[in-house]
Structure formats: C-alpha cells, structure tokens
Protein backbone atom coordinates (compact mmCIF):
# COMPACT_ATOMS: atom_id res chain seq x y z
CA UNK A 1 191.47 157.95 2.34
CA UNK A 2 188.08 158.55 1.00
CA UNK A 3 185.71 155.28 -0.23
CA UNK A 4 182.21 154.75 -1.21
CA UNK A 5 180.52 152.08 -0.02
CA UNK A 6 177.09 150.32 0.26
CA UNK A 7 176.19 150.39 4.17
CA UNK A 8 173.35 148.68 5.99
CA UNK A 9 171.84 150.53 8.46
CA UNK A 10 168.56 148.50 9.54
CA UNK A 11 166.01 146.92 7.64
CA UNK A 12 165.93 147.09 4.00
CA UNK A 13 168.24 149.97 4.96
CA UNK A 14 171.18 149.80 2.18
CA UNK A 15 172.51 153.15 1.48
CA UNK A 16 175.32 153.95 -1.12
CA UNK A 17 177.72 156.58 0.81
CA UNK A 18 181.15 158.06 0.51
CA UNK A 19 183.51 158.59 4.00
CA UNK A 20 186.83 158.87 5.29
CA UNK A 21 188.40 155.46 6.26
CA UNK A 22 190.44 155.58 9.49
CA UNK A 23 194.22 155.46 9.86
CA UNK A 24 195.75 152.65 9.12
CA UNK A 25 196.93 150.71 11.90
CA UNK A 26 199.89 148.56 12.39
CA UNK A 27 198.23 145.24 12.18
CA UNK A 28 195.83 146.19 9.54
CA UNK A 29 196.08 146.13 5.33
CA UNK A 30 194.47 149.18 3.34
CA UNK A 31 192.99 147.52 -0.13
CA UNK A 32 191.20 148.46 -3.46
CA UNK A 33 188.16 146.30 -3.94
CA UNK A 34 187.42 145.82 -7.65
CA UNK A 35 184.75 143.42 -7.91
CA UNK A 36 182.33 141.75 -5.63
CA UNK A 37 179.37 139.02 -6.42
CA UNK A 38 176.15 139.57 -5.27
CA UNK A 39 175.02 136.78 -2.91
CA UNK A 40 171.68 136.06 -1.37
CA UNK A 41 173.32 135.85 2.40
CA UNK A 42 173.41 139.70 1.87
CA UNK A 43 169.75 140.43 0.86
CA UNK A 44 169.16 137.91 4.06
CA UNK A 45 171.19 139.94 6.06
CA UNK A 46 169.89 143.41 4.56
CA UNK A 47 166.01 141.72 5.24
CA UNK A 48 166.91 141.00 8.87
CA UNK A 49 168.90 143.77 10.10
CA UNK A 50 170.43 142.96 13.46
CA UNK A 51 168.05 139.78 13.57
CA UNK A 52 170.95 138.44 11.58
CA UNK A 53 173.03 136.58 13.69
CA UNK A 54 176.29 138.25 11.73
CA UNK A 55 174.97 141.33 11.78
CA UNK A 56 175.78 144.18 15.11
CA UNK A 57 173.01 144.78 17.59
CA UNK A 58 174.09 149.21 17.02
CA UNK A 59 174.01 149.18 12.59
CA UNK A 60 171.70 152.32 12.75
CA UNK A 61 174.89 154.29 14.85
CA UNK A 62 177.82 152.08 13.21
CA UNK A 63 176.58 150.65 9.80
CA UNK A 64 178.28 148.21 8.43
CA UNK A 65 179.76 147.43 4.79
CA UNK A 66 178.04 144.53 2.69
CA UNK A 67 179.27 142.41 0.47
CA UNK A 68 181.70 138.74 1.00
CA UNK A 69 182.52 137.47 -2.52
CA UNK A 70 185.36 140.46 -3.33
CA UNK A 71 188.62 140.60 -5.15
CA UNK A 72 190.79 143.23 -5.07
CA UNK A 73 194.49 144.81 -4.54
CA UNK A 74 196.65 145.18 -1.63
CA UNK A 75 197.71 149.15 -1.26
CA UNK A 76 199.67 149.04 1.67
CA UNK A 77 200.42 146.83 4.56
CA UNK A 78 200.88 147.54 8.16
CA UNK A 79 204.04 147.12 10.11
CA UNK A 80 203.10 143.71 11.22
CA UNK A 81 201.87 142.22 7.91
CA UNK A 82 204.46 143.98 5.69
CA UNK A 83 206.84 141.20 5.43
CA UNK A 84 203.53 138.70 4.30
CA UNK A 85 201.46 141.41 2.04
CA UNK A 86 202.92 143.60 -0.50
CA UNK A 87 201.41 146.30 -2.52
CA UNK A 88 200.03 145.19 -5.64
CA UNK A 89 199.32 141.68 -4.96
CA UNK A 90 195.94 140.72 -5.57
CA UNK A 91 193.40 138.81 -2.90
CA UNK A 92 190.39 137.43 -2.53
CA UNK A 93 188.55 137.37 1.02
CA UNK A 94 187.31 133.61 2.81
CA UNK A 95 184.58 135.31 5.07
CA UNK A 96 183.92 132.80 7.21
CA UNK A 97 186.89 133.94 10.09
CA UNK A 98 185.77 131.67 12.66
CA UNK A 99 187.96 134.26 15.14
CA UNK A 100 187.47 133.24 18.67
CA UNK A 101 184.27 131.72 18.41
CA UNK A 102 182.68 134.91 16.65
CA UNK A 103 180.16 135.34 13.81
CA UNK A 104 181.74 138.22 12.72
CA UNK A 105 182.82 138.34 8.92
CA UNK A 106 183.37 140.91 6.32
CA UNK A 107 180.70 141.60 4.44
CA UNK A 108 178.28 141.41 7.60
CA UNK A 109 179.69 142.57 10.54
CA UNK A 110 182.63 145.72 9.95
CA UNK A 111 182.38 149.01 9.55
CA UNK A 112 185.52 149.20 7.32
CA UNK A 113 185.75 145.71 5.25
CA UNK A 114 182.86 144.56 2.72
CA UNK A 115 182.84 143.79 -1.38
CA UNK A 116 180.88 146.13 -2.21
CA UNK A 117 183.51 149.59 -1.63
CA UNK A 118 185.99 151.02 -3.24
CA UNK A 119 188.69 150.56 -0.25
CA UNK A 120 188.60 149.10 2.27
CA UNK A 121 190.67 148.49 5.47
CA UNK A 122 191.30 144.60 6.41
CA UNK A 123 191.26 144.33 9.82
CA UNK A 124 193.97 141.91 11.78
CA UNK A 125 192.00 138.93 12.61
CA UNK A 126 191.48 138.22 8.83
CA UNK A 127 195.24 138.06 8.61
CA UNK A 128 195.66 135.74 11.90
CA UNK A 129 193.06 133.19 10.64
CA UNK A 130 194.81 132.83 7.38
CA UNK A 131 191.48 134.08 5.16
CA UNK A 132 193.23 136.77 3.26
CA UNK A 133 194.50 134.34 -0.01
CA UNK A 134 196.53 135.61 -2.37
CA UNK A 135 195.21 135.06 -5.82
CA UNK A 136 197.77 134.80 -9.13
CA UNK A 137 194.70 134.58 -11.67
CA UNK A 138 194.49 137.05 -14.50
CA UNK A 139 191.57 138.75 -13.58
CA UNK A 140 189.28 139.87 -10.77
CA UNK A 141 186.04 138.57 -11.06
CA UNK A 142 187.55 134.97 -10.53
CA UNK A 143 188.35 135.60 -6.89
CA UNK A 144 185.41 136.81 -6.44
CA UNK A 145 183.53 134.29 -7.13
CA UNK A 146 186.04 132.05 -5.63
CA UNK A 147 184.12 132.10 -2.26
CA UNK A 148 180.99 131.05 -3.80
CA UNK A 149 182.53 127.76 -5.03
CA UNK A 150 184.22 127.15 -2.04
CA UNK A 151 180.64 126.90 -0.66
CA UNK A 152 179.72 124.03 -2.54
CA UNK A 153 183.12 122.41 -1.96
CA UNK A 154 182.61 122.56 1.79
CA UNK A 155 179.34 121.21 0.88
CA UNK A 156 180.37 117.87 -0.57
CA UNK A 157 183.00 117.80 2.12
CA UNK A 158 180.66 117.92 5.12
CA UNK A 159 178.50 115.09 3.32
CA UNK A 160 179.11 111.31 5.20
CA UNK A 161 178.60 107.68 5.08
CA UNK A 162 178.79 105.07 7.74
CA UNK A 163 179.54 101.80 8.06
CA UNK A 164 176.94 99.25 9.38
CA UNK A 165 177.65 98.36 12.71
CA UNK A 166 180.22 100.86 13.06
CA UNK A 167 180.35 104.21 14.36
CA UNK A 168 182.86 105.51 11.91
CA UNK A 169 181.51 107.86 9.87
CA UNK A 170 183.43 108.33 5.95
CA UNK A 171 183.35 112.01 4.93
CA UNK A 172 182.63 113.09 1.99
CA UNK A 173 180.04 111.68 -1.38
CA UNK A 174 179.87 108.11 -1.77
CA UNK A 175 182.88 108.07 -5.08
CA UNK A 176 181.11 106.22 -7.60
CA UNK A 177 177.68 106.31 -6.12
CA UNK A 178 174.51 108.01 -7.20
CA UNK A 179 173.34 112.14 -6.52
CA UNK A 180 170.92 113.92 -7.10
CA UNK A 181 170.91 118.13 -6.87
CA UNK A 182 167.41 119.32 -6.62
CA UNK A 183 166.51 122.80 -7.62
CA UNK A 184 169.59 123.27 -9.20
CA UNK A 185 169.77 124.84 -12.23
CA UNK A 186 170.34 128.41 -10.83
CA UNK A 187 173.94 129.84 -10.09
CA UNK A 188 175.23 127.95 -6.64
CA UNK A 189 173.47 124.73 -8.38
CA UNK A 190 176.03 125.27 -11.98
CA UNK A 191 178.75 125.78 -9.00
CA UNK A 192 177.89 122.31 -8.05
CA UNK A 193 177.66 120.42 -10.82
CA UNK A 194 180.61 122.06 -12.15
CA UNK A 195 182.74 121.17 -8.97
CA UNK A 196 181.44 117.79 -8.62
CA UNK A 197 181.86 116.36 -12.15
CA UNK A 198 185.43 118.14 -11.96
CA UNK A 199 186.62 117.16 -8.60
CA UNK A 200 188.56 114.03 -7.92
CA UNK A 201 185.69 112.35 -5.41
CA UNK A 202 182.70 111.77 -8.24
CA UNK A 203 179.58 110.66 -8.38
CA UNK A 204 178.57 107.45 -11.12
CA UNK A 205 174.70 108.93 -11.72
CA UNK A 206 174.18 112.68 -11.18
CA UNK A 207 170.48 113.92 -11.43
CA UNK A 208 169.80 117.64 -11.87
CA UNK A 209 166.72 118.86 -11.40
CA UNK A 210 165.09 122.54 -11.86
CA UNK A 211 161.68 123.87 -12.86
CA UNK A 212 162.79 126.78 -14.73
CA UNK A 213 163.35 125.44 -18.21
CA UNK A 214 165.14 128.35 -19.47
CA UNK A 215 168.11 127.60 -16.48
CA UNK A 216 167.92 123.81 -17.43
CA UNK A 217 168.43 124.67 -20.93
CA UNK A 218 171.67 126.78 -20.12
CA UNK A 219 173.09 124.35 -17.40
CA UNK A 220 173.07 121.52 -20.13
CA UNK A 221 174.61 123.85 -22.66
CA UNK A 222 177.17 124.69 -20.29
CA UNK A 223 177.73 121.65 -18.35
CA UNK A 224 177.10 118.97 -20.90
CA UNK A 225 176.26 115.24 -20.47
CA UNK A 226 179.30 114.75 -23.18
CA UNK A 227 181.92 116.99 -20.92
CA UNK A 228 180.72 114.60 -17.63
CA UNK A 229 180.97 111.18 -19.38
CA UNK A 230 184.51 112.68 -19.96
CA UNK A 231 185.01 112.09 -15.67
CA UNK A 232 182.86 109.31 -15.85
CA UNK A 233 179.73 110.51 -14.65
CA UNK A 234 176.60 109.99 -16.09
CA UNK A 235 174.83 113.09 -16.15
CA UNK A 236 170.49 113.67 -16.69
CA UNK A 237 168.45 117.31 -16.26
CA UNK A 238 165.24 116.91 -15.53
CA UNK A 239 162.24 119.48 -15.41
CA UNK A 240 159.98 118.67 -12.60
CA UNK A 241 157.69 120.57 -13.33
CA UNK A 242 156.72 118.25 -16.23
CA UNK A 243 156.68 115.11 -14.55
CA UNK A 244 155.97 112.89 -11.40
CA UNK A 245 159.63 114.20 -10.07
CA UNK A 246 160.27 111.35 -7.66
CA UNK A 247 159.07 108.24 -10.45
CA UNK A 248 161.33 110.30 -13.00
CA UNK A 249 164.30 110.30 -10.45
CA UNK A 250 164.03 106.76 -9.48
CA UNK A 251 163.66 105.56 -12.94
CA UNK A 252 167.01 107.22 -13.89
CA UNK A 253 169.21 105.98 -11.20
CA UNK A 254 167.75 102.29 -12.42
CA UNK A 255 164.84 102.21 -9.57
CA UNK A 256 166.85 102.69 -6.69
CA UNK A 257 167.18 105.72 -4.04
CA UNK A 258 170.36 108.26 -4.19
CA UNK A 259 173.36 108.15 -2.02
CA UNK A 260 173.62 112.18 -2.12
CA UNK A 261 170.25 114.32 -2.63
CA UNK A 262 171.50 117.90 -2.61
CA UNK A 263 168.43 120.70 -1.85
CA UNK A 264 169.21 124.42 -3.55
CA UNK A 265 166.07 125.67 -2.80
CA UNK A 266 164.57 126.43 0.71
CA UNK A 267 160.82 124.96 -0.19
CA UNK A 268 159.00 122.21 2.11
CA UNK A 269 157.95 120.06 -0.95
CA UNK A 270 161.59 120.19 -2.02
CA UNK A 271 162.99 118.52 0.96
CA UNK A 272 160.50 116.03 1.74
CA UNK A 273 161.48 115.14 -2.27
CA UNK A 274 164.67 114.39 -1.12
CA UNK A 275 163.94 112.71 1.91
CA UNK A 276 161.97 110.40 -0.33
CA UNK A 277 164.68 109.73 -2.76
CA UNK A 278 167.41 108.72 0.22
CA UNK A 279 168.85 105.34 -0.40
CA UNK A 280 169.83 103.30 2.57
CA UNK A 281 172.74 105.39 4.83
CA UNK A 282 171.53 108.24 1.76
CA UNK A 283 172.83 111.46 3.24
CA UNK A 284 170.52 114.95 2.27
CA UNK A 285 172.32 118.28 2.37
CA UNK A 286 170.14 120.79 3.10
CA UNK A 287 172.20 123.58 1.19
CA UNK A 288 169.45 126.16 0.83
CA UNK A 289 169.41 128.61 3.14
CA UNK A 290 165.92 129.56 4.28
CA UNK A 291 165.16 133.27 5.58
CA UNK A 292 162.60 132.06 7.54
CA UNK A 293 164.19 130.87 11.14
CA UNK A 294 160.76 128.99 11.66
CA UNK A 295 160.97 127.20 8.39
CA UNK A 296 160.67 123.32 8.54
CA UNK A 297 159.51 120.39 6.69
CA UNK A 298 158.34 116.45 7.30
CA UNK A 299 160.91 113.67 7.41
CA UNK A 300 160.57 110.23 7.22
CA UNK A 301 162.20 109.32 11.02
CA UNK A 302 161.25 105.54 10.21
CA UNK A 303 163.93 105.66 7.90
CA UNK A 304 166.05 107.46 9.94
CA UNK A 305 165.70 104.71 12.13
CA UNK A 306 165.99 101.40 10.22
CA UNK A 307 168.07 102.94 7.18
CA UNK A 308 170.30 105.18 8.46
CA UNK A 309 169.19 108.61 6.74
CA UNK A 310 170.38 111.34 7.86
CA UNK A 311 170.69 115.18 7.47
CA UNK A 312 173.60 117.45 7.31
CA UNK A 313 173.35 121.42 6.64
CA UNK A 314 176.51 123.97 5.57
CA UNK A 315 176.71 127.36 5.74
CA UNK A 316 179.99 128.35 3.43
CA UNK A 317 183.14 126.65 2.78
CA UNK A 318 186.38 127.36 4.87
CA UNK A 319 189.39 128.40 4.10
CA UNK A 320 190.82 124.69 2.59
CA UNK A 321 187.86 124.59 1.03
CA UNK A 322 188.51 128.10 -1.03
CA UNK A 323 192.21 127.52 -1.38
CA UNK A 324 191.21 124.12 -3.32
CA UNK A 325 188.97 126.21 -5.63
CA UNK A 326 191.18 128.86 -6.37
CA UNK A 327 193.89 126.16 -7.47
CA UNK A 328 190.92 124.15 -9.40
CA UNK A 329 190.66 127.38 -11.24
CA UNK A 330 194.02 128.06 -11.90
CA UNK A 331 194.28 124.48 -13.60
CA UNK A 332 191.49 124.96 -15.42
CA UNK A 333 188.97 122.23 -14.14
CA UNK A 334 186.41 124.65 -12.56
CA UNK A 335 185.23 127.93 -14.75
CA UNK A 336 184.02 130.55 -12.57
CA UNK A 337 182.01 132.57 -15.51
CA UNK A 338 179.09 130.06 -16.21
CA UNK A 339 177.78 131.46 -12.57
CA UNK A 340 177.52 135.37 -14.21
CA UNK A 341 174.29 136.58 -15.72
CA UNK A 342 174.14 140.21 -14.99
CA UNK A 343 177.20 143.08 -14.70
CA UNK A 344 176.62 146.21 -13.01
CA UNK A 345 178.29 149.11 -10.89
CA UNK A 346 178.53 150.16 -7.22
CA UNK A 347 175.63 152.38 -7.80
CA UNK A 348 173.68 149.31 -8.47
CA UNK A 349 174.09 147.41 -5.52
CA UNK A 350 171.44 148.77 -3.10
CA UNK A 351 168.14 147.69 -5.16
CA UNK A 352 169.79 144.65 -6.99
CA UNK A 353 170.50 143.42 -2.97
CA UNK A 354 167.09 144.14 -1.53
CA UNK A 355 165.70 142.67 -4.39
CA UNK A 356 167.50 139.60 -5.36
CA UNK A 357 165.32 136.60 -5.21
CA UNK A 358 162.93 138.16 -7.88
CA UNK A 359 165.93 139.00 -10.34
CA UNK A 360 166.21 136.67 -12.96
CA UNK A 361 169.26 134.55 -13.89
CA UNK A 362 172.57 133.69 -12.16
CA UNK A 363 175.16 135.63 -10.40
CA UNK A 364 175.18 139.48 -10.39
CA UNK A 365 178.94 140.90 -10.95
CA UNK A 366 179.71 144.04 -9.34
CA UNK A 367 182.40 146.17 -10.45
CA UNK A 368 182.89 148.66 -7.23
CA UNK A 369 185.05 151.35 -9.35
CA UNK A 370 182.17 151.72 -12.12
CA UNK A 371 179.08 153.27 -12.61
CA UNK A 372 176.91 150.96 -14.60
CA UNK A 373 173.44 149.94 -14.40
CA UNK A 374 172.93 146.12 -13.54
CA UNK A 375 172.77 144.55 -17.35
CA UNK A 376 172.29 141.02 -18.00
CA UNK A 377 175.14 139.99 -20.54
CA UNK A 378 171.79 138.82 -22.87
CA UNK A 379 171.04 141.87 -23.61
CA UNK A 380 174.56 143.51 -24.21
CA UNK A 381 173.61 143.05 -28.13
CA UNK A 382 170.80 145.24 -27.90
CA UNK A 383 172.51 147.94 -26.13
CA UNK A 384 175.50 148.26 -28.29
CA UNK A 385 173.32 149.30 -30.93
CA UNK A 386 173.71 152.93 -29.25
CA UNK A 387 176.16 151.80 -26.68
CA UNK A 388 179.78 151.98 -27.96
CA UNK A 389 181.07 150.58 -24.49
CA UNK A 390 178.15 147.35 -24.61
CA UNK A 391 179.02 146.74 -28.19
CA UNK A 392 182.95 145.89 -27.03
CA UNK A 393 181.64 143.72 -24.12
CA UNK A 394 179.09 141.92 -26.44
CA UNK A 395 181.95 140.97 -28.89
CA UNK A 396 184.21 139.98 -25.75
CA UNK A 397 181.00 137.79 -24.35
CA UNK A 398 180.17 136.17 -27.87
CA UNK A 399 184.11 135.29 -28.31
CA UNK A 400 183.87 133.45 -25.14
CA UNK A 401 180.50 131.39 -25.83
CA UNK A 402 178.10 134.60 -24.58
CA UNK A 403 180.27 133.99 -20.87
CA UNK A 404 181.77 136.97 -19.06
CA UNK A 405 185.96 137.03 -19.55
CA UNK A 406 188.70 138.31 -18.71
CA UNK A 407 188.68 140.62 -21.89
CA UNK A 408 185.30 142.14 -21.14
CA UNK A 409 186.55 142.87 -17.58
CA UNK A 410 189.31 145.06 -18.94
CA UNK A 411 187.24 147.20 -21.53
CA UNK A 412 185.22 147.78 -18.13
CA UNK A 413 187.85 148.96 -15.88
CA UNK A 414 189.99 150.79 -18.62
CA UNK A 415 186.80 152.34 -19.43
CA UNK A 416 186.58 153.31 -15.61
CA UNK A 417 190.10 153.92 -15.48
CA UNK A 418 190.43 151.24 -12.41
C-alpha cells in the first residue's frame, strides 16, 4: 500500500513524499492516520537531526516519519494481534514505548509509524507495551490531542512533597494547596489549567501567568474563574509583563510562597521566578522543554538546603497517564478543543514544523487525508466570503463558541472524502 508522509531526513530536512509501505507482518497492524497535532518535540527533533536523542544516527539513508499526537483507524491486524485489534476500531498512539530501555517512539524514530501519513504500519512493540489505546470518542482530533494532555497529567503526577524528618516522599500537588503555572497561557499551559481545575487532586489558589495578553484574554474566556470556583479553586491571570511578577504573585496567594510553580516556557528569568516563589518543601516542575542541551539557570541552593526545594522535570505522560485523559474526555471534564488555533493539511506540515515557535496561537490540527493550507479558525470568517468549504467550518466553529468540533471535522473529511 501506497502513503504519503512527512519524512525527516537531517537538519531542517522535512520532506512531504509518497512510497510503498512494506508487507505486513504477522505481529504488526496496518492503520489510516486521520489527524495528527503539531507539537514542538517535532520541530526540536526536525532542528537537531540525529543530535536528537530519539532520532537514528542513518535518517539521511532511512528517514523517518514525524509526528506523535495521531488518531486514526485500524485496517487490518496481523495474525498475532487479530484476536485484540479489529478493523475499524479507532486508536490513538502513547509514544512514549519505553521498549527495553529504548528511546525509540513513533513519531521520532520509524520509518513506517508517525502522525503525520496517511498509513501507516504499527510495529509490534507498540502492541507489547500496551500504547496502542483504543479510543470510543466521536471524532478524531480528540485522540489526537489525547497525548498532549496526558503530558500535563504525568506532569502533576511526577510532582512531590515530603514529610519533615521523613524520607517519604507524597506524589503528586499538595490537594488544597497553592500553584502557580508560569508562562502559561499558550496551548500545553490551557492543557494544564484545564486538567488541574478538573482533576480530582486540586489546587486551593491557582496563579496563571503569561505575557501575551491576547492568550491571557482567551485562557480566561475559556477557562473561567466562575467554572474553577465550581471545583473549588480560586483561580487569578496575571500579565507579567505589566507588573513586578513576583510582588503580584505573592500578594495573591496572601504573601506567602507556592506549593507547585509550574514553568511552560524554557527562559532563565522564568525559572529563577519560580525558584523565588517556592514555599517551604515548594516543588518547581520544569515542564518546558529547552532546545538548547546547554541551557541553565540560577537556583537558590540555600533553600534547597534549609527549606526543602526541590526540582523535578517530565518529558510526556505514560500510558496511565493517557488512558486517564481519554476517560476524562469521554466524561466530559477535560475539552480537548480549547488547545486548537490553526487547521491545516498534510501538505502543510513541513514549514508549519520547522517553523513553529514563531507561529502564533495554540495547537496546529493536521488532517493527513486533506489538502489545506494551515488556517487559524479566526480567520475562517474571512475566507468563507469566497470559500464555500470555510464558510461551513466558520458556522460549525461559531456554534461551538469559535472552538473546533466534531461537526467541522466532518465537513473536512467528507469534503476529502476520508
């Protein structure tokens, strides 16, 4: 069978090809991708080549497919799996394999498995660590974007406390404490706050802070202080780049530090605000990850010392952590759309990837069976003017509060006959 796919061959390398997928083997699963998210792990792994430490040493002889945050259809299962996987049943992907101690994970590392393809061919090891989920939701661009949330999940999982004079540690936020996510107005920072005001271990005081006031604006609009207060948290966005940030942030949790400072943006100033705002036994997760393997900024080790600071860093959720997000979903207490911004085809992928910090907005929605440009759902309006097929997803959006749906994903792929 014949796919296209986006392939990275070296540095800033992306190239958008069709080829012949291999037989199918026993152990394997042949799939339809339909839609993949964007995520900046790829434009760091597209940047670094095979300086990525997922990413093959031989890319420019045996490229490999990018993509991680894909939903799609099982075709047809191998021998093994055939009793498991049927065709027709639809799945979304947990990257992170773990298989025998290796890096490798779609999206990075196969020749034959990424988001961004029209089929693909999952290889065994995905189906032996239990990361192929099957997903009952009524559309696509959920499971995608299913791995993304399960990020931030594993995030507030990996997050501890201690006890004083005790070497226990207590996973997890301190429930009914005080956080505060810095730089986080932007798409994995709405993940957040939607997760954590949502999930059953919550926060009292939750400060959100951003410098874009055009992102703080739509986070509060979105994820309002009313629909918080609802789980009892008490919820404040604050633009930093108006005020003293750390006086602002200390003033709103009543003068004192923060149990949980979260950092969403890999900046020196941005940490050493966090550091700053720790509390006694305050933990900071460093969520951002830099591109830059020398990057570093100061902490304050006296605290460290005498009030129990401390760091932790994640990279992804697992599999527990994706399975919990998937069922959030499905019971409606996390909403997957408020992450989209922009909408585009395969054909989009290459530039939107290698140039994805500087694009504005949230999360970039690929559907791999369409040819589209990458539009921001802002603009649909506009377009429809001349644009029969943008003035149907502009009335789907603006039924739906301007948010991508599961309507506008079906005028898309009936329109590309997916």
């Amino acid at each position: 069978m014949k796919t296209k796919a986006v392939r990275l061959y070296g540095k800033d390398d992306l190239r958008l090809e069709e080829f012949e997928l291999p037989v199918l083997r026993e152990n394997e699963i042949l799939a339809k991708v339909v839609s993949d998210s964007l995520c900046m792990s790829s434009y760091k792994a597209a940047k670094q080549g095979s300086e990525h430490k997922r990413v093959p040493d031989d890319i420019a002889l045996n490229p490999v497919i990018i993509g991680h945050e894909f939903c799609g259809e099982i075709l047809e299962a191998g021998a093994k799996w055939a009793g498991k996987f049927c065709p027709g049943q639809k799945f979304a992907i947990q990257p992170a394999l773990n298989y025998m101690g290796s890096l490798n994970a779609p999206g990075y590392s196969y020749p034959c498995i990424g988001g961004d393809a029209t089929y693909i061919i999952i290889p065994n090891e995905v189906m032996e660590m239990s990361c192929l989920l099957l997903f009952d939701g009524g559309d696509f661009f959920s499971g995608s974007l299913a791995e993304p949330l399960s990020c931030v999940a594993g995030a507030f999982h990996a997050m501890y406390h201690t006890v004083r004079g005790s070497y226990h540690h207590e996973m997890g936020i301190r429930e009914g404490g005080s956080m505060a996510i810095l730089a986080g107005a932007g798409p994995m920072g709405l993940a957040a706050i939607d997760y954590i005001i949502h999930c059953p271990r919550r926060p009292a005081t939750l400060a959100v802070t951003d410098i874009d006031r055009g992102r703080l604006e739509r986070a509060a609009a979105i994820l309002t202080v009313e629909e918080a207060r609802k789980y009892g948290v008490m919820l404040s966005y604050l633009n930093t780049a108006d005020t003293d940030a750390k006086t602002s942030l200390l003033e709103i949790n009543g003068g004192k530090g923060y149990d949980d400072v979260l950092v969403f943006a890999p900046l020196a100033p941005v940490v050493e605000l966090a550091d700053g705002l720790l509390a006694e036994d305050g933990c900071l997760n460093f969520f951002a990850g830099p591109s830059d393997p020398d990057f570093a900024a100061k902490m304050n080790f006296y605290n460290v010392h005498y009030a129990g600071t401390h760091i932790v860093g994640t990279s992804g959720g697992n599999t527990d952590d994706m399975n919990e997000c998937l069922d959030m979903m499905s019971r409606g207490l996390l909403n997957p759309a408020i992450l989209v911004t922009h909408v585009g085809g395969l054909n989009a992928v290459p530039e939107a990837t290698l140039n994805l910090p500087d694009l504005p907005g949230g999360k970039k929605l690929i559907y791999t069976g369409a040819d589209m440009p990458l539009t921001a759902i802002a603009d649909f309006a506009e377009l429809g003017e001349s644009n029969p097929l943008f003035a149907k997803l502009n009335d789907a959006c603006a039924a739906h509060g301007g948010l991508w749906n599961t309507e506008a994903e079906n005028i898309l792929l009936q329109r590309e006959g997916t």
